[in-house]
C-alpha atoms as a PDB file:
ATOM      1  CA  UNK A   1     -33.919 -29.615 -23.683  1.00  0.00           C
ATOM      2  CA  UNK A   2     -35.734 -28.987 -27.055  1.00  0.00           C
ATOM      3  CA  UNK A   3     -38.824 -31.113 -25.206  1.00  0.00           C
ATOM      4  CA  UNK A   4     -39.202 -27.814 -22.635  1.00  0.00           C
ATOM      5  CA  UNK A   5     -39.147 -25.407 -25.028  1.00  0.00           C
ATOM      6  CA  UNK A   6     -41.866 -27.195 -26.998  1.00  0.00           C
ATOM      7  CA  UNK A   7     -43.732 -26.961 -23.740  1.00  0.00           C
ATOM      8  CA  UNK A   8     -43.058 -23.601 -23.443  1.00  0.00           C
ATOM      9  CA  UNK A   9     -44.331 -22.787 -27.022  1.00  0.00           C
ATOM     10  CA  UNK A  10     -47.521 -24.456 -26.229  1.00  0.00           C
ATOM     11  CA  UNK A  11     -48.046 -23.147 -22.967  1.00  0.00           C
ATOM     12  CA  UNK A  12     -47.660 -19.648 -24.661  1.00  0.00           C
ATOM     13  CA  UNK A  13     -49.818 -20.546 -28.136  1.00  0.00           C
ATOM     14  CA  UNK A  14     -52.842 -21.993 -26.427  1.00  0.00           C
ATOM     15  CA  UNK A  15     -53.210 -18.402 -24.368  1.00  0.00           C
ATOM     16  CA  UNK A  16     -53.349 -16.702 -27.992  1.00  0.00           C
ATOM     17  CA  UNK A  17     -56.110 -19.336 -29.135  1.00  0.00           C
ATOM     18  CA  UNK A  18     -59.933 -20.022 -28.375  1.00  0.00           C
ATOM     19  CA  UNK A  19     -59.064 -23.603 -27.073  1.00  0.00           C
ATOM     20  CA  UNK A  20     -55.788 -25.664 -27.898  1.00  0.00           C
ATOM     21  CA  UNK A  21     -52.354 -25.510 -28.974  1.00  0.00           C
ATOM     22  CA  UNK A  22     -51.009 -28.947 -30.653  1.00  0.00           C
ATOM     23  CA  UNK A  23     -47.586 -28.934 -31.699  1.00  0.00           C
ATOM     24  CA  UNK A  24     -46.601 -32.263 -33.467  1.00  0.00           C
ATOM     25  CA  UNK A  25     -43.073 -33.803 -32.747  1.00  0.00           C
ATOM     26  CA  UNK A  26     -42.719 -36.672 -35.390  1.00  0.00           C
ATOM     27  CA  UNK A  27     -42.112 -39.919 -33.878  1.00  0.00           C
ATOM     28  CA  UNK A  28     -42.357 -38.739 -30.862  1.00  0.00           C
ATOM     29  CA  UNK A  29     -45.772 -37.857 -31.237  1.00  0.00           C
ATOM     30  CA  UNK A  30     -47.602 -34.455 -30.405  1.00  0.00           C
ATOM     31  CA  UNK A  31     -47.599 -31.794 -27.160  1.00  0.00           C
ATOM     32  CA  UNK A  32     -50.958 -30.377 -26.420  1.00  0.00           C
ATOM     33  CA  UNK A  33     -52.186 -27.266 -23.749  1.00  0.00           C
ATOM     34  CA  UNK A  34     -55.743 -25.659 -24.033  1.00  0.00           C
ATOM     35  CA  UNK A  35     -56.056 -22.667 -22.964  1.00  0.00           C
ATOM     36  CA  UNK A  36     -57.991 -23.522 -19.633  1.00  0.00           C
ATOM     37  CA  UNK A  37     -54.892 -25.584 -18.468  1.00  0.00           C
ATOM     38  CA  UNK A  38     -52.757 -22.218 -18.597  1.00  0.00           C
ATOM     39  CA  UNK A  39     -55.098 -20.635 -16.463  1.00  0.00           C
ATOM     40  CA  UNK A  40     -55.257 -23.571 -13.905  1.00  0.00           C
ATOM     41  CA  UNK A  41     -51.547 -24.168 -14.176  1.00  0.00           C
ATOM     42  CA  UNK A  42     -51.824 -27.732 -15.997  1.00  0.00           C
ATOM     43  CA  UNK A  43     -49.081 -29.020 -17.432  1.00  0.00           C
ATOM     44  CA  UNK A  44     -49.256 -29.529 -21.461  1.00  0.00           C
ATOM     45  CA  UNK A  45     -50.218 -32.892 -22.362  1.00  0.00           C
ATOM     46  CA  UNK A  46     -48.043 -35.527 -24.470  1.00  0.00           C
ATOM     47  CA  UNK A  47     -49.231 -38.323 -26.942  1.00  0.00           C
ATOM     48  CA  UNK A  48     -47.692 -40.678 -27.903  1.00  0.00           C
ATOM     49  CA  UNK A  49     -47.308 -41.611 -32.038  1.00  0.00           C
ATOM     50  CA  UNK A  50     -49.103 -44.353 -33.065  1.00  0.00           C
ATOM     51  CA  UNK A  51     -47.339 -48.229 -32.307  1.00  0.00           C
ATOM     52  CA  UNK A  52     -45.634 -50.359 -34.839  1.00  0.00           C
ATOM     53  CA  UNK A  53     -44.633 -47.619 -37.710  1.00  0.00           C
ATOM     54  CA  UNK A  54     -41.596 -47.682 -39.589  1.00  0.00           C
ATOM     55  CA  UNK A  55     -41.997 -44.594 -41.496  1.00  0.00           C
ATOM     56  CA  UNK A  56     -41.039 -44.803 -45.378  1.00  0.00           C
ATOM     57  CA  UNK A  57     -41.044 -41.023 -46.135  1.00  0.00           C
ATOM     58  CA  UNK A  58     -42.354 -37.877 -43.502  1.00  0.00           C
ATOM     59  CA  UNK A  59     -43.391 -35.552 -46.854  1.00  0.00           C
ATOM     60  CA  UNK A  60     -47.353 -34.207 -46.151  1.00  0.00           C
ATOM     61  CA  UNK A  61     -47.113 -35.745 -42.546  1.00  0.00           C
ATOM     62  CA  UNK A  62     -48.091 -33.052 -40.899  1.00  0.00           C
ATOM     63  CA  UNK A  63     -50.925 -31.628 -43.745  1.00  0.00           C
ATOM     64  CA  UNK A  64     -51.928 -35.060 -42.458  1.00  0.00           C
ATOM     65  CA  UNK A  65     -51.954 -34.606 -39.512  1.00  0.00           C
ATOM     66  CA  UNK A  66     -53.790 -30.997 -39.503  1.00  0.00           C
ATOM     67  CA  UNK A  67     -56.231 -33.039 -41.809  1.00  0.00           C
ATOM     68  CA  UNK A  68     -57.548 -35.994 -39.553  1.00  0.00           C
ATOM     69  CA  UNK A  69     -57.170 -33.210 -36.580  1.00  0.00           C
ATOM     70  CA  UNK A  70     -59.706 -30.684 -38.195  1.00  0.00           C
ATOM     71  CA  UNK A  71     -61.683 -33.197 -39.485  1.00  0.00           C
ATOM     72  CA  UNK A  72     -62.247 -34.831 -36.135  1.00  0.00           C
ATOM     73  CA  UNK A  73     -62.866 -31.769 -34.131  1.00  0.00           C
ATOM     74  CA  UNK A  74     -64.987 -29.894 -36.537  1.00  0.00           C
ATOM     75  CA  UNK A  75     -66.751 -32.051 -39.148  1.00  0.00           C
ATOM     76  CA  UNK A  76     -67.081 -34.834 -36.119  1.00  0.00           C
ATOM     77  CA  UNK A  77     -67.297 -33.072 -33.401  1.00  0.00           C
ATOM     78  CA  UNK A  78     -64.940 -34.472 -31.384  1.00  0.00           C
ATOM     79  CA  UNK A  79     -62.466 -33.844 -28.208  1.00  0.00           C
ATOM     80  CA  UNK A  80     -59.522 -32.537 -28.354  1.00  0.00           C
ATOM     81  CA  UNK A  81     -58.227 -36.149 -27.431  1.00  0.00           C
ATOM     82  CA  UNK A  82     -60.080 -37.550 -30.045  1.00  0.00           C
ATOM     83  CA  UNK A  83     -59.296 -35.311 -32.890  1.00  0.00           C
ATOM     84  CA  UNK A  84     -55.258 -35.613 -31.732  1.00  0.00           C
ATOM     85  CA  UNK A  85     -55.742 -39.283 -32.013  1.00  0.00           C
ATOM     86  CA  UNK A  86     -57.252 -38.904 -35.530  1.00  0.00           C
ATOM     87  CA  UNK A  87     -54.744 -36.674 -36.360  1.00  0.00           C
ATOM     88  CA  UNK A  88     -51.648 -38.584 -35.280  1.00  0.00           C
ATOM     89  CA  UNK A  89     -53.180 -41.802 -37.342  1.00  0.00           C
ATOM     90  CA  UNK A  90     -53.810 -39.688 -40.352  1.00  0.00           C
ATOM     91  CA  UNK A  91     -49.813 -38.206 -40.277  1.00  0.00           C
ATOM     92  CA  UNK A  92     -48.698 -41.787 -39.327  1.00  0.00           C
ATOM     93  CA  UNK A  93     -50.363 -43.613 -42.613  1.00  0.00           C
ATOM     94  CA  UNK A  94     -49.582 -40.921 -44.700  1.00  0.00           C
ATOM     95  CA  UNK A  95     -45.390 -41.772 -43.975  1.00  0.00           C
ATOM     96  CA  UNK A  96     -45.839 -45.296 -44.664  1.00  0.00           C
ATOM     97  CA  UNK A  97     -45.077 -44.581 -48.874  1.00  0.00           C
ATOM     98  CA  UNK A  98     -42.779 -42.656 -50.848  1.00  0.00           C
ATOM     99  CA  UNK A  99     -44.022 -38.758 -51.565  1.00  0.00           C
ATOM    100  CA  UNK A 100     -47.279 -37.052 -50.035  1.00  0.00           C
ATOM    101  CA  UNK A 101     -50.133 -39.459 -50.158  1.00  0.00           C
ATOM    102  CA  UNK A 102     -53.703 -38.331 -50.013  1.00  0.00           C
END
């Protein structure tokens, strides 16, 4: 199904990056592979959305998304983990009004 090729498309992006591959799947949250997991055969990681949101409109989710993620790993410093968590939160508030939200 569409959730294997997603796999697929992150197992074969995070070969062609320095670290990670995140590709973000809406409420269904966001598949992850870093580059070391292709070479030890790891299976891309899923996260889960953030609980309790009833989305109100998806426009600039996923500029949000990039957002909280690049601001976690690079202004904070953070793991991957950390920065996907940041990211998902960021994409999630941003659907909770009508038109992107900043």
């Amino acid at each position: 199904g569409q959730q294997l090729v997603l796999e697929d498309a992150a197992q074969t992006l995070a070969q062609k990056v320095r670290e990670a591959a995140v590709i973000t799947c809406g409420k269904e949250g966001c598949i992850s592979q870093t580059r070391a997991g292709v070479s030890a055969g790891a299976a891309p990681g899923r996260w889960s959305a953030p609980a309790g949101i009833s989305p109100v409109d998806a426009t600039g989710a996923g500029d949000a998304f990039d957002a909280g993620f690049i601001y976690s790993m690079l202004v904070c410093g953070g793991s991957l983990a950390n920065a996907i968590q940041a990211g998902s939160c960021t994409g999630a508030y941003c659907t909770q009004h009508k038109g992107a939200n900043s």
